[in-house]
C-alpha atoms as a PDB file:
ATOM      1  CA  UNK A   1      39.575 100.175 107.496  1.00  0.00           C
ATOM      2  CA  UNK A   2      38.458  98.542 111.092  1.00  0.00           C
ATOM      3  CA  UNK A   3      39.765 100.385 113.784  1.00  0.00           C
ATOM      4  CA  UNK A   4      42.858  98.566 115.135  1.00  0.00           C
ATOM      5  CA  UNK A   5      43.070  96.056 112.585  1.00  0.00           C
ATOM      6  CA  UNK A   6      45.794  95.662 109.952  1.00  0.00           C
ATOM      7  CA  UNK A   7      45.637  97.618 107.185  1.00  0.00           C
ATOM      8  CA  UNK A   8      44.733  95.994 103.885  1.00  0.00           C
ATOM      9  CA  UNK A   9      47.450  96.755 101.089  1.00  0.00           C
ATOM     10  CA  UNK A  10      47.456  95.451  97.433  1.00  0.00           C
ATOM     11  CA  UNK A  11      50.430  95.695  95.162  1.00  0.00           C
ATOM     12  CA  UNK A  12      49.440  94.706  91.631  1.00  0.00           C
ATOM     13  CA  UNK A  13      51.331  94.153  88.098  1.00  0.00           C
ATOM     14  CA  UNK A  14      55.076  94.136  87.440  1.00  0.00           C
ATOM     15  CA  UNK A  15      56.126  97.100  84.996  1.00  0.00           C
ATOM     16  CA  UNK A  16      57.888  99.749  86.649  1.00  0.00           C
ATOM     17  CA  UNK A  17      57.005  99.060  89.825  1.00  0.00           C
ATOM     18  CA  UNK A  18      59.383  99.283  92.107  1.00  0.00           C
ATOM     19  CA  UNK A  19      59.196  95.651  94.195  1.00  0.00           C
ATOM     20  CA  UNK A  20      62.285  95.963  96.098  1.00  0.00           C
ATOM     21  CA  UNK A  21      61.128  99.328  97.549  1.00  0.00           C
ATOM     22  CA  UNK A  22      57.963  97.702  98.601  1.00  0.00           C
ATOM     23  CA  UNK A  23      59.791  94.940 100.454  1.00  0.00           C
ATOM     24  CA  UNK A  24      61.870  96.984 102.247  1.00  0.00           C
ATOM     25  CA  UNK A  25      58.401  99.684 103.331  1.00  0.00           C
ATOM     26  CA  UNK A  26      57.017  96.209 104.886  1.00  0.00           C
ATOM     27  CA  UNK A  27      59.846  95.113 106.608  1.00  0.00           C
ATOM     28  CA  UNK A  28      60.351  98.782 108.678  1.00  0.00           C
ATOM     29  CA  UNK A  29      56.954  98.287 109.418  1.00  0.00           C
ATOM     30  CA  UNK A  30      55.657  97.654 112.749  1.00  0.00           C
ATOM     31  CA  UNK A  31      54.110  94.302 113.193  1.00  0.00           C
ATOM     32  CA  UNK A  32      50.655  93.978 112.924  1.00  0.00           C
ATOM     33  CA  UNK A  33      50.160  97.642 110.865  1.00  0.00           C
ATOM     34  CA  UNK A  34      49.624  96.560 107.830  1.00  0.00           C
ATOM     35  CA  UNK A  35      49.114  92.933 105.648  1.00  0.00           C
ATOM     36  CA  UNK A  36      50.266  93.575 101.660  1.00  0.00           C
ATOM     37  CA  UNK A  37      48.711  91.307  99.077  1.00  0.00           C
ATOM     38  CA  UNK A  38      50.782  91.153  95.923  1.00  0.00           C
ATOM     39  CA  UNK A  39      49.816  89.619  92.619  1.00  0.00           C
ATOM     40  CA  UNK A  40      53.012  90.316  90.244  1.00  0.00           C
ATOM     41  CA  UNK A  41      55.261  88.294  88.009  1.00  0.00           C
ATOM     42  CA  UNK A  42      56.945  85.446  89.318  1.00  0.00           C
ATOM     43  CA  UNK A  43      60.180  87.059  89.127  1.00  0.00           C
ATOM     44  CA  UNK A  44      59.056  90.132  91.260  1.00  0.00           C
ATOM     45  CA  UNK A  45      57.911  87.586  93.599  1.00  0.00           C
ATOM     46  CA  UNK A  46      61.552  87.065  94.991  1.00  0.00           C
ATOM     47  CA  UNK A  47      61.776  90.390  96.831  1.00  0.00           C
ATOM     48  CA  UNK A  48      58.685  89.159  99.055  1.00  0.00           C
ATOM     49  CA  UNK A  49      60.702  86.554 100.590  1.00  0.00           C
ATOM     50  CA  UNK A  50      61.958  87.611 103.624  1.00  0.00           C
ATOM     51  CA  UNK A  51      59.036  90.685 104.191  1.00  0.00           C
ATOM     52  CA  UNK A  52      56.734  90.209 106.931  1.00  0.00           C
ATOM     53  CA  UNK A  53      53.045  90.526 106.171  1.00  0.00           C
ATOM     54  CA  UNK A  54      52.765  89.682 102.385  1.00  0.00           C
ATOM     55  CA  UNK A  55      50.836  87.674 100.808  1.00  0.00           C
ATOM     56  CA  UNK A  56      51.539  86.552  97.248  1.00  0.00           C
ATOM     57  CA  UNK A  57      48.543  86.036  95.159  1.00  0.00           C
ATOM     58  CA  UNK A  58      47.936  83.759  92.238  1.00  0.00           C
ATOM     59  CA  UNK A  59      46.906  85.285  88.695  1.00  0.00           C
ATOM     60  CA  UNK A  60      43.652  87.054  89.267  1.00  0.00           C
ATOM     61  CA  UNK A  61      40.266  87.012  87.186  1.00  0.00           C
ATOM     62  CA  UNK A  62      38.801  90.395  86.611  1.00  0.00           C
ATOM     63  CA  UNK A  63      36.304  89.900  88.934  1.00  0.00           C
ATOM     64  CA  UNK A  64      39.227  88.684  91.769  1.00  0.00           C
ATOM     65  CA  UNK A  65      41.051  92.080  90.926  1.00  0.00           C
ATOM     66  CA  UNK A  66      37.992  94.482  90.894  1.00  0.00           C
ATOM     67  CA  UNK A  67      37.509  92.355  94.680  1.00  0.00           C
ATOM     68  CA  UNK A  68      40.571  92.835  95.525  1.00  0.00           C
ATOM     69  CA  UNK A  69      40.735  96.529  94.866  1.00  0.00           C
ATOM     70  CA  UNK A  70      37.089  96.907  96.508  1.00  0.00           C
ATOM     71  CA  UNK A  71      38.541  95.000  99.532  1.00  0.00           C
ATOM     72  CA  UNK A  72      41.951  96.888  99.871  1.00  0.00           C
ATOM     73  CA  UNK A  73      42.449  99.910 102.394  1.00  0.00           C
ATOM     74  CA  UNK A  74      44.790 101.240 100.320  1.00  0.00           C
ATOM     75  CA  UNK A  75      46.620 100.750  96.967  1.00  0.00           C
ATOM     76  CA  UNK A  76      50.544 100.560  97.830  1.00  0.00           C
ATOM     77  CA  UNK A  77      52.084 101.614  94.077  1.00  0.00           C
ATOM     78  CA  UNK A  78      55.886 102.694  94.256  1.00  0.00           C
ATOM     79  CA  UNK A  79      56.860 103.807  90.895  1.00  0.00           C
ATOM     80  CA  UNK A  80      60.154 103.003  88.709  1.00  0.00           C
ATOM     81  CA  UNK A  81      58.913 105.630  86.172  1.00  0.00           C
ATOM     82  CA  UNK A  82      55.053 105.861  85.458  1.00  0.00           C
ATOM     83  CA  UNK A  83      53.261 107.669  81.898  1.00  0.00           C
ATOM     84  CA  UNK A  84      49.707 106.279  82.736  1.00  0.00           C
ATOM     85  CA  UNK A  85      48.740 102.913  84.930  1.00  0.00           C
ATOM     86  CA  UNK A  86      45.485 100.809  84.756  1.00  0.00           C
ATOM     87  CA  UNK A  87      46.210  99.700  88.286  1.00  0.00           C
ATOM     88  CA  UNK A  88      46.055 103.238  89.523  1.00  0.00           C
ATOM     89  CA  UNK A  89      42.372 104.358  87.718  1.00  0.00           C
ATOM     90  CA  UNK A  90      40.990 100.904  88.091  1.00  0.00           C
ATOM     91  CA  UNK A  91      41.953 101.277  92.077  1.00  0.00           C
ATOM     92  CA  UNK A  92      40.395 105.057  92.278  1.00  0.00           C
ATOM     93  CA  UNK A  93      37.104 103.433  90.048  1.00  0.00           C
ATOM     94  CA  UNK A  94      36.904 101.178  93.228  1.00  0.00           C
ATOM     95  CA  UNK A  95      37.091 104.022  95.375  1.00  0.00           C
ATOM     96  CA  UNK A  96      40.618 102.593  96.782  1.00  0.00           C
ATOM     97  CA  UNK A  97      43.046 105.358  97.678  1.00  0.00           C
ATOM     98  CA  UNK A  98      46.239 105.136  96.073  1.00  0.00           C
ATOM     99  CA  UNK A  99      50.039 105.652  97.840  1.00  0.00           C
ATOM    100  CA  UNK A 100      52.544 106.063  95.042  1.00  0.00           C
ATOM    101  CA  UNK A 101      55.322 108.443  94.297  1.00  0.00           C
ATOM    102  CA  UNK A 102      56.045 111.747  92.481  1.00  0.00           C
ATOM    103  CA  UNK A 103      56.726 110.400  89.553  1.00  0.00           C
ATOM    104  CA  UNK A 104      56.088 110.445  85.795  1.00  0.00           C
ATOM    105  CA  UNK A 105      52.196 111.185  85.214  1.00  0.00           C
ATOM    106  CA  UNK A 106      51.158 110.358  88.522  1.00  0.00           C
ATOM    107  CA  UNK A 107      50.793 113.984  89.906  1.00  0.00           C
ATOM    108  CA  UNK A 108      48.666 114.487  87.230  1.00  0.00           C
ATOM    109  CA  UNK A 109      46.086 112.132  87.847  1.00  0.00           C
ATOM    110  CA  UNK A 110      46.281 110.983  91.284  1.00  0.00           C
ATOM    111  CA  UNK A 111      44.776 113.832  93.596  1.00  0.00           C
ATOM    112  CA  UNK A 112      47.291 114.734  96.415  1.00  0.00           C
ATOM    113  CA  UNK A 113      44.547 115.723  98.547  1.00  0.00           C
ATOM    114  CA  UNK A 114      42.288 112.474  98.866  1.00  0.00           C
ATOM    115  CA  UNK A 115      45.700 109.634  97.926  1.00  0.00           C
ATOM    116  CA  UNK A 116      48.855 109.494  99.853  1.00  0.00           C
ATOM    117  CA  UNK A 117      51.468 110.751  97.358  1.00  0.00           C
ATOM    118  CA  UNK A 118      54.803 110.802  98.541  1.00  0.00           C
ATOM    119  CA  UNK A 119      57.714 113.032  97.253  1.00  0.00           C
ATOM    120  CA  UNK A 120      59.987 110.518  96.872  1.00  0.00           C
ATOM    121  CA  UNK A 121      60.637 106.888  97.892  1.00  0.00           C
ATOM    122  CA  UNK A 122      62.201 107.086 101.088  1.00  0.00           C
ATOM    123  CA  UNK A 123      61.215 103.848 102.893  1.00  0.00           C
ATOM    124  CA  UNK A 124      61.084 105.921 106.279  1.00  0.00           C
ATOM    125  CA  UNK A 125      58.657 108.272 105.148  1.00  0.00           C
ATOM    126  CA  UNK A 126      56.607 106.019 103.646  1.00  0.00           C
ATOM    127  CA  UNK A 127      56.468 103.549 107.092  1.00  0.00           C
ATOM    128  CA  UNK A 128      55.623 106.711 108.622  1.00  0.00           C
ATOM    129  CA  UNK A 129      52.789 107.603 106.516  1.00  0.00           C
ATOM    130  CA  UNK A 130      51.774 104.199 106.897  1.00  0.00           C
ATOM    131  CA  UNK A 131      51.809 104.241 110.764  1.00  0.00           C
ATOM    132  CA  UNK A 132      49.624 107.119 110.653  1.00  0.00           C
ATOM    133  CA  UNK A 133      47.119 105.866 108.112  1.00  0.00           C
ATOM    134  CA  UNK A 134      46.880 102.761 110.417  1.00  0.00           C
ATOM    135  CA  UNK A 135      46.633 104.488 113.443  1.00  0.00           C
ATOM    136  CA  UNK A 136      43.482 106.765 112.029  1.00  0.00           C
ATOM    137  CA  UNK A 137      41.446 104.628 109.908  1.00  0.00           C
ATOM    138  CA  UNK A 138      38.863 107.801 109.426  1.00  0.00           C
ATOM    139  CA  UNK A 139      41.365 109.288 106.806  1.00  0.00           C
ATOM    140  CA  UNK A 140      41.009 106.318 104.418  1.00  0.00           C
ATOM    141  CA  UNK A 141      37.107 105.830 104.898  1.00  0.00           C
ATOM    142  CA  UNK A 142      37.171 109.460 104.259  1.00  0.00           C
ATOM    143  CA  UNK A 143      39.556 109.850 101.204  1.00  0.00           C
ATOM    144  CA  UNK A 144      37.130 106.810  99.490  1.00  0.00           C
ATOM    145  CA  UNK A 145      34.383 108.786  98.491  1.00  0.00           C
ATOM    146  CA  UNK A 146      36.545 111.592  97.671  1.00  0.00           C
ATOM    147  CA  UNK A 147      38.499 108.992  95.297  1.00  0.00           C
ATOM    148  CA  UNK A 148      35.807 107.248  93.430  1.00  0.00           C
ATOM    149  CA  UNK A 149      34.469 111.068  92.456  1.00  0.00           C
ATOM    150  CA  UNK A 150      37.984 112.009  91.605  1.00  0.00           C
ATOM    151  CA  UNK A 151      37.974 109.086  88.932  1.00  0.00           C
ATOM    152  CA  UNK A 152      34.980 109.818  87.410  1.00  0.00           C
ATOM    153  CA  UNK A 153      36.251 112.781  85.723  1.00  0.00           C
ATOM    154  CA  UNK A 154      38.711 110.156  83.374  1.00  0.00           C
ATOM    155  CA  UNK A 155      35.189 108.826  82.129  1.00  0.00           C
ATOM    156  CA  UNK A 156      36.035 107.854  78.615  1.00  0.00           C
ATOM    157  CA  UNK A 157      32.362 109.413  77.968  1.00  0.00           C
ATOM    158  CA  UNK A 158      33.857 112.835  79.147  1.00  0.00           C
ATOM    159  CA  UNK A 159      37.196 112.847  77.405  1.00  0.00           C
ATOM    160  CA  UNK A 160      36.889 111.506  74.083  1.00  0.00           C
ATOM    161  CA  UNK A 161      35.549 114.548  73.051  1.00  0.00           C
ATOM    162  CA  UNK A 162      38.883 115.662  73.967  1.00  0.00           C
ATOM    163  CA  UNK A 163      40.825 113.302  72.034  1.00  0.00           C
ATOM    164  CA  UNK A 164      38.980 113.850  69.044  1.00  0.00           C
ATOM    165  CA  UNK A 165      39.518 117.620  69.089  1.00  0.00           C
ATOM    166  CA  UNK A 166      43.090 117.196  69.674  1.00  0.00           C
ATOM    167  CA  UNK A 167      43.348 114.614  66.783  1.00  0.00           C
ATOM    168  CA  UNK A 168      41.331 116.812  64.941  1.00  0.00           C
ATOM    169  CA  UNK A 169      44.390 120.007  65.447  1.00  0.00           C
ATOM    170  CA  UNK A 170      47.112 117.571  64.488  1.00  0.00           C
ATOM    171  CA  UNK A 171      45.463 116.457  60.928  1.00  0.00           C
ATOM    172  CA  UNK A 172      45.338 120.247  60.135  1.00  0.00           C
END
């Protein structure tokens, strides 16, 4: 992030994401903190309307989206219910820091100590956490590094193993 500048947010995909939610974070916000880019479904789209700060994008190439997660400060993700989520791994690949909730699979494989995972979704704590990342850009370029490393341990190359072997117990 540049110091005193906006910070960049990007919302991507439509399943069990919680739009509304997201709506609601922007429009608490302070003016100027932060600028949310949002490439979802057109009927997600609606809860935008009236929120100050978002941008809706078009459909995006996989180039556009790797961009646009290379570009964003942060990934803003509030859950519905989550198992596993391509946005969230191909975000940390990036190196982008992810802010989601406590739910579903997400505490186990976004790291609470480099991603701003909240304990629930109340809109207040998450403008607050927002407010803060804004106002101390150092914690995001910080948390970037620690993200991209964090990532690399869901290497297919370094799993599969895994999935074989467990494949392997259940045929027995």
């Amino acid at each position: 992030p540049r110091a005193g500048a906006p910070l960049r947010l990007l919302l991507v995909g439509s399943t069990e994401r919680d739009h509304a939610f997201a709506a609601e974070v922007m429009k608490r916000l302070p003016p100027g903190r932060a600028n949310l880019r949002v490439c979802t479904a057109r009927e997600q789209q609606v809860h935008y309307r009236a929120a100050p700060g978002v941008e809706i994008l078009p459909f995006l190439s996989e180039d556009a989206l790797r961009e646009e997660y290379q570009q964003a400060d942060l990934l803003l993700l509030p859950m519905l219910d989550c198992t596993a989520n391509n946005a969230v791994m191909e975000a940390m690949a990036c190196g982008t820091p992810v802010m989601s909730n406590q739910v579903g699979g997400i505490p186990e494989y976004v790291d609470a100590a480099c991603n701003a995972i909240q304990p629930a979704k109340h809109a207040d704590d998450w403008v607050d956490q927002l407010t803060h990342l804004a106002s101390h850009p150092d914690i995001l370029d910080g948390w970037r590094p620690l993200v991209r490393a964090w990532s690399e341990r869901f290497d297919w190359h370094l799993i599969a193993h895994q999935y074989r072997d467990l494949y392997a117990r259940w045929a027995t």
